[in-house]
Each structure stands twice: as structure tokens, then as C-alpha cells.
Protein backbone atom coordinates (compact mmCIF):
# COMPACT_ATOMS: atom_id res chain seq x y z
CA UNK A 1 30.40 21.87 96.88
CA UNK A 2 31.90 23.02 100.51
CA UNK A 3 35.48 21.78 101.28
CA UNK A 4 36.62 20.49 104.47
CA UNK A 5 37.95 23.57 105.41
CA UNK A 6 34.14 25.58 105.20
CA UNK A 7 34.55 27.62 101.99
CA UNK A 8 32.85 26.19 98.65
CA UNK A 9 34.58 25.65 95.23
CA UNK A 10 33.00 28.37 93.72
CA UNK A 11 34.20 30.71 96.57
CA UNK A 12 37.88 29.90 96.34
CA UNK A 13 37.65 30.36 92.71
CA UNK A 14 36.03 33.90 93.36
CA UNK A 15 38.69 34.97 95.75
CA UNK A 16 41.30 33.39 93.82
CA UNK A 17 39.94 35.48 91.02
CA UNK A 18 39.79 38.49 92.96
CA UNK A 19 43.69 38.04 93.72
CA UNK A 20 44.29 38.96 89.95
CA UNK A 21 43.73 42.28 90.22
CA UNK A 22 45.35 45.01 92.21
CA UNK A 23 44.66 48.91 92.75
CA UNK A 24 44.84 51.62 90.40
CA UNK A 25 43.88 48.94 87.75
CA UNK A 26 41.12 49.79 85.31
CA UNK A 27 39.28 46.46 84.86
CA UNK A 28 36.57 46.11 82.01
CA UNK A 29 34.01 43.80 84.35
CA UNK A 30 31.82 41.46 83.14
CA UNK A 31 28.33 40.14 84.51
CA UNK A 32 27.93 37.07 86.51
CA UNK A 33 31.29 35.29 88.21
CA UNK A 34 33.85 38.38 86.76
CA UNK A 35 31.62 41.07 88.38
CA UNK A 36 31.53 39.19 91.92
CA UNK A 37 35.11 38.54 91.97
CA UNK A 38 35.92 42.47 90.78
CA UNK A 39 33.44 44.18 93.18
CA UNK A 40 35.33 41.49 96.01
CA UNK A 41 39.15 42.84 95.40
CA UNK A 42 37.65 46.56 95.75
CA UNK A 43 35.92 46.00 99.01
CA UNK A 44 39.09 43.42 100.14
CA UNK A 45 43.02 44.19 98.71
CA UNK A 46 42.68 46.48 95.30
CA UNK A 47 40.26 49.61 97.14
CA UNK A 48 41.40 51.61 94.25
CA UNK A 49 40.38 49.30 91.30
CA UNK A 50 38.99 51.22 88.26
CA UNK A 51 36.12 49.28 87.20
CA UNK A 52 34.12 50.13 84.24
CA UNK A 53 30.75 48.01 82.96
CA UNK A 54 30.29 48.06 79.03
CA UNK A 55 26.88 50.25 79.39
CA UNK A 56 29.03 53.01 79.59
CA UNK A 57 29.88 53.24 83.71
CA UNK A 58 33.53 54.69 84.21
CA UNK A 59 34.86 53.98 88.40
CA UNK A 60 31.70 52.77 89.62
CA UNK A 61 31.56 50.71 92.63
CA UNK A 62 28.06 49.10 93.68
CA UNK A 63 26.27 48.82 97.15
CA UNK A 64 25.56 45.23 95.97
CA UNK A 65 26.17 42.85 93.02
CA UNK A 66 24.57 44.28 89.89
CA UNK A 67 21.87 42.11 87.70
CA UNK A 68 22.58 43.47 84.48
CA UNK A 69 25.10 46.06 82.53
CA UNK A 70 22.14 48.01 82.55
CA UNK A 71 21.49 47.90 86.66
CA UNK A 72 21.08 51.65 87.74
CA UNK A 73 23.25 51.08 90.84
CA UNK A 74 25.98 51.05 88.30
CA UNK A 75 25.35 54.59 87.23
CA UNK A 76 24.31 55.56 90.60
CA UNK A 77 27.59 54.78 92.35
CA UNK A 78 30.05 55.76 88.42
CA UNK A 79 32.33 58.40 88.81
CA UNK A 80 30.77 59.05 85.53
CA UNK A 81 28.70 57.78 82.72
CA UNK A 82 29.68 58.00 79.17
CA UNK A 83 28.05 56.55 75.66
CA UNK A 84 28.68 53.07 75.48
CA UNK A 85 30.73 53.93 71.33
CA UNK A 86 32.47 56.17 73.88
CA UNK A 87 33.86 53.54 75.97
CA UNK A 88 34.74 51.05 73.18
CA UNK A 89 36.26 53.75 71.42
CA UNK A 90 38.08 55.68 73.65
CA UNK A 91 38.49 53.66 75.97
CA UNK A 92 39.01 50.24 75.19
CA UNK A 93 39.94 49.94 71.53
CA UNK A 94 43.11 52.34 72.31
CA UNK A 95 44.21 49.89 74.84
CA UNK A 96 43.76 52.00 77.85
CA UNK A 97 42.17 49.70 79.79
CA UNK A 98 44.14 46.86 82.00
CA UNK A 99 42.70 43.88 82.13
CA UNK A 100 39.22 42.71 80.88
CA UNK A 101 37.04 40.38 83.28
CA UNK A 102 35.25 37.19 80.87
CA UNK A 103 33.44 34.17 81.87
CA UNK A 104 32.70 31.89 79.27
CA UNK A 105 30.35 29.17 77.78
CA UNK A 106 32.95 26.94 76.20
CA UNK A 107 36.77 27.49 76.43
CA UNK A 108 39.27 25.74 74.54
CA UNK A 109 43.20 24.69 74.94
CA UNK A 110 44.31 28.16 73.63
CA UNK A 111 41.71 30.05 75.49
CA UNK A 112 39.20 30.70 72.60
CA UNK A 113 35.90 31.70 74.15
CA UNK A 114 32.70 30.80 73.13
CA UNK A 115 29.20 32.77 74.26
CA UNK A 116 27.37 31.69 71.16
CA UNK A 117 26.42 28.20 70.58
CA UNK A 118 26.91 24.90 71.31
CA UNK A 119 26.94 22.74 67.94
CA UNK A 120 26.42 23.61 64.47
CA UNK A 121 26.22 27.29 64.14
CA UNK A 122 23.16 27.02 61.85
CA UNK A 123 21.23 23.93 63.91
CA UNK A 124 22.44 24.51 67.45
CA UNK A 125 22.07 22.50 70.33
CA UNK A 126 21.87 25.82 72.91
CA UNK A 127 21.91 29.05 71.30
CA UNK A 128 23.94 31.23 74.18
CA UNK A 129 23.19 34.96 74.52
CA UNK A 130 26.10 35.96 72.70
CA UNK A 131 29.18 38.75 72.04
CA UNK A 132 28.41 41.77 73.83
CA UNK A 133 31.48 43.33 74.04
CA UNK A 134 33.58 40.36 74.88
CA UNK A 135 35.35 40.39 71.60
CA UNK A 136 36.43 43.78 71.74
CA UNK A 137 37.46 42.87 75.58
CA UNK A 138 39.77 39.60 74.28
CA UNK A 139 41.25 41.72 71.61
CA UNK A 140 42.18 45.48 73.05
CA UNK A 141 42.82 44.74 77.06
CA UNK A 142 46.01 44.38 77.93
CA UNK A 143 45.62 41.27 79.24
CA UNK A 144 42.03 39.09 80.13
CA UNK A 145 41.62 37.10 83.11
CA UNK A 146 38.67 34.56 82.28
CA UNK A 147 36.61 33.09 85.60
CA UNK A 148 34.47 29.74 84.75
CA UNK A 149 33.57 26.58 86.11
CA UNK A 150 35.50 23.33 84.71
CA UNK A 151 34.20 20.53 83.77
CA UNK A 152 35.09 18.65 79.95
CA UNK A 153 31.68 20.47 78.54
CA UNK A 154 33.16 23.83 79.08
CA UNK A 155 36.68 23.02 78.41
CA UNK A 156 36.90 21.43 75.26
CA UNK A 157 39.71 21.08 72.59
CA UNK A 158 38.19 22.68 70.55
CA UNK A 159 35.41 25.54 70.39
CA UNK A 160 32.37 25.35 68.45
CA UNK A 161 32.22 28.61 67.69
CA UNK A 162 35.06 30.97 68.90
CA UNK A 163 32.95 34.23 70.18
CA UNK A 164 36.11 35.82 71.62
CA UNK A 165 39.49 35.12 69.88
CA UNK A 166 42.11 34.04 72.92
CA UNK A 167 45.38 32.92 71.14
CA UNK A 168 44.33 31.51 67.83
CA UNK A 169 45.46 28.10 67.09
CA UNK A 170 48.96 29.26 68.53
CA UNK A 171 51.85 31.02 68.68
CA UNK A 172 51.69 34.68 66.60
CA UNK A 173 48.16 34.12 65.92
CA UNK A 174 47.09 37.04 68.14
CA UNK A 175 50.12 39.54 66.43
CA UNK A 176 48.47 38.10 62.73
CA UNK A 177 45.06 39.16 63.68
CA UNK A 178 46.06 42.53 64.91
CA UNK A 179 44.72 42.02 67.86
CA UNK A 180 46.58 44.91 70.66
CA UNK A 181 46.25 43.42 74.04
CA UNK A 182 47.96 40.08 75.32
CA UNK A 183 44.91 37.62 75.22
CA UNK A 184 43.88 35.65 78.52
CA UNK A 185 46.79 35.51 80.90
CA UNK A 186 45.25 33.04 83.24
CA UNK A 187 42.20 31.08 83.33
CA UNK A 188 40.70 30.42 86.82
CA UNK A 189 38.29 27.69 87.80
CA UNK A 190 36.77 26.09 90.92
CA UNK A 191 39.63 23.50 90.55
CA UNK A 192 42.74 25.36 89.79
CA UNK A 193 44.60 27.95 87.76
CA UNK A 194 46.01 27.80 84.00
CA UNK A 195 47.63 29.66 82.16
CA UNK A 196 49.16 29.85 78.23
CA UNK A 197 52.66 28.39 77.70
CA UNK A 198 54.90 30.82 76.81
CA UNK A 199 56.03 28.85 73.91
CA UNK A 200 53.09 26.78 72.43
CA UNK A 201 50.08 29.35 74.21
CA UNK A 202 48.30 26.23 75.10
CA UNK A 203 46.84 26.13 78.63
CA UNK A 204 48.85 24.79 81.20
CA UNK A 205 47.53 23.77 84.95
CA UNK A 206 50.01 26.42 87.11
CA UNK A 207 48.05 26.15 90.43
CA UNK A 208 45.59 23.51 92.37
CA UNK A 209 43.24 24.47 94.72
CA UNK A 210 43.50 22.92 98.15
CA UNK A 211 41.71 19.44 98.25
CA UNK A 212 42.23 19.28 94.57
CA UNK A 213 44.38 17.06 92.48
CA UNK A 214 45.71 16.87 89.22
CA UNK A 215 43.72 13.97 88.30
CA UNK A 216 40.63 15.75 89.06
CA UNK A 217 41.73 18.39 86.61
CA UNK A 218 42.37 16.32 84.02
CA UNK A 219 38.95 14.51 83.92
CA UNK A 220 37.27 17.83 83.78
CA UNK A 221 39.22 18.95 80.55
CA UNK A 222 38.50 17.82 77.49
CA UNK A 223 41.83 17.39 76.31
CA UNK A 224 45.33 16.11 77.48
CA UNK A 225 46.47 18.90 79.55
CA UNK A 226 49.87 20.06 80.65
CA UNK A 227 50.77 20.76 83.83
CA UNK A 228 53.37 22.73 85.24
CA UNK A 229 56.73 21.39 86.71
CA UNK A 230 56.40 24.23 89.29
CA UNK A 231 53.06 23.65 90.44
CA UNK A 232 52.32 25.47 92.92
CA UNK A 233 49.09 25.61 95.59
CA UNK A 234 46.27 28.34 95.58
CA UNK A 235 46.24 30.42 98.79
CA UNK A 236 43.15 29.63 100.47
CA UNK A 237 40.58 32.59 101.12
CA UNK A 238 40.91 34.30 104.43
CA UNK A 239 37.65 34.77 107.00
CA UNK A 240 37.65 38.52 106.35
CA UNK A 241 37.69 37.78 102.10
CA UNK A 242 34.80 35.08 102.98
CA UNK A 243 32.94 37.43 105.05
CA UNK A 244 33.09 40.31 102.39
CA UNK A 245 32.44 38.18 99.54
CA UNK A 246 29.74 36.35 101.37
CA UNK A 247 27.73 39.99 101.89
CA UNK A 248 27.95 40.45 98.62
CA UNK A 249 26.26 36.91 97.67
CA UNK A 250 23.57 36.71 100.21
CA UNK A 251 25.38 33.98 101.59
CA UNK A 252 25.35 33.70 105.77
């Protein structure tokens, strides 16, 4: 969809996304939406982002959008290449890694991810394509930024399968797991911006896009959401983070 003000949904969320991180970060990327919106802050704001791809690409930064973890570009462009046990072993499982990059399938009210199926486990409706490394992402980064789409198919109350643990079923249920890193911080979607309560860790509408209301949040989450007494608006993209992100896309 493009808004009034000639920018789609999908590109605010993108640039909005992009606004998360900042240089000298290292940023565990992930394919699709998280890799667009990473490859956009280090051509835009964060020129020094650190971004490393789970097939084993340390500081690599693409001529153009890669296809795949496995997309040579990656390891043409790396500031090295390392074994992928290396990576999840050295560096992400010791927490040395700043924020990890996740799209999802399903998400629920404490930021559960699922990549694995929709319905029964054993009789799906849609069998996904699965893990990767996304668990080891939610549980060792020291904080995760998830980029998807809402609507109340993807944002449910409740997972049907939880792929990637965010916070549990609530408070402490991340510090009872063992997991080291802070979970999803924010959540950003073509309509706004959540993040966890500090209290309850249930997702909490912080930010609306422009042209979006609360109302239109609501009916694309499938349960009764919270929203912030400070809501604020999203900046809107500027022509030069349009431009960039658009030669990245293909889009003229």
C-alpha cells in the first residue's frame, strides 16, 4: 500500500527498522525484511554497523540485497569468513553480539516467534521452513529487534508452536530458562512499533506510523492490546533513506 505522502507501508516499516540500529553495532542479520532494513542503516545513518549472516560472514556489507545466507556476495564483500559452529560459538552464544535481526511467521503478546508451523505440530496446516539459527539469536543477543507485517494471522495470542522463545509467558521467564540476552526489545510492523512492558513483558503499541491509527492496530492483533499513554509518532522516512533503500529493492 503507498501512503499519501509517496512512501509504502512496507517502506516506513523498513526505515523505521533501520532506525534501530546504530554504528559500531554488531547485528546478527536475518534474510528477507531484517537483511533489507540492516544493509539500509549501513548505506544511510549506522556506516559502521557490524553485520554478520549465520553462514559464517563476519563485517560483510553487500553490493545488493542477498538471496540466501549462502549468497556468495556475502563472503565476497566479509571482512572474513569463519565456520558457521564458529560463529554460534564464539560469537553468539558468549553474548558478543548486539542485537539479532528476526522476522517471523507468527508472533505472540510476549513476543514468542514462530518459523515452524501453523496448527497442530504433527498435522499442520503450513509447515514453515523452520529454526535456523533464530533460537540461538532470541536467546544469546543482547537484545532482538523483530521486523514483520501485522495483521491478526501473524499476531496471535498465542503461538502455535514457539520456534524462538521471546519472554515466556512473562515476567522472569527468560532469567528461568537461562536464556543471556534481553529478548525482543521492540517489534516493528508496517503499522507501528511495540514493545514489552516493563512490568508484565506483554507487547505494548509505543509508536504509530503516520496515517495510522490505533484502531487499525488493534484489528490487526489478535488480542486486546495495550497501548502506551505516551504514544508517540514514527518519524517518516526521508527522500535520501527512500532513495537508498529503493536501490537496494529494485524499486524506481
Amino acid at each position: 500500500m503507498t501512503t499519501a505522502t509517496g512512501y509504502t507501508s512496507d517502506e516506513m516499516m523498513t526505515v523505521a527498522a533501520a532506525h534501530a540500529l546504530t554504528s559500531e553495532m554488531a547485528c546478527f542479520v536475518g534474510i528477507g525484511l531484517p537483511s533489507t532494513a540492516a544493509n539500509l542503516a549501513c548505506r544511510t545513518h549506522a556506516r559502521d554497523l557490524w553485520m554478520i549472516y549465520e553462514s559464517g560472514t563476519l563485517g560483510t556489507r553487500p553490493d545488493t540485497l542477498p538471496l540466501s545466507i549462502g549468497d556468495g556476495v556475502l563472503a565476497e564483500t566479509a571482512d572474513t569468513v569463519v565456520s558457521v559452529p564458529e560463529v554460534f560459538n564464539y560469537w553468539l552464544q558468549p553474548g558478543r553480539i548486539d542485537v539479532g535481526f528476526l522476522g517471523a511467521a507468527q508472533i505472540d503478546r510476549y513476543a514468542n516467534i514462530n518459523t515452524t508451523v501453523i496448527g497442530d505440530y504433527a498435522d499442520p496446516k503450513v509447515r514453515l521452513p523452520g529454526a535456523g539459527g533464530a533460537p540461538e539469536i532470541a536467546a544469546s543477543c543482547r537484545e532482538v529487534v523483530v521486523i514483520v507485517r501485522q495483521s491478526a494471522r501473524t499476531f496471535v495470542d498465542r503461538a502455535d508452536f514457539v520456534t524462538s522463545v521471546g519472554h515466556g509467558r512473562g515476567p522472569g521467564d527468560r532469567d528461568r530458562l537461562g536464556l543471556r540476552g534481553a529478548g525482543p526489545t521492540r517489534v516493528i510492523t508496517d503499522l507501528g512499533v511495540l514493545k514489552p512492558d516493563p512490568g508484565t513483558r506483554e507487547l505494548t503499541l509505543v509508536q504509530l506510523h503516520a496515517g495510522v491509527t490505533v484502531d487499525d492496530v488493534r484489528a490487526a492483533t489478535g488480542w486486546e492490546l495495550a497501548v502506551s499513554p505516551d504514544l508517540a509518532t514514527t518519524p517518516e522516512p526521508t527522500a535520501e533513506e527512500l532513495a537508498v533503500l529503493r536501490s537496494l529493492t529494485g524499486r524506481d
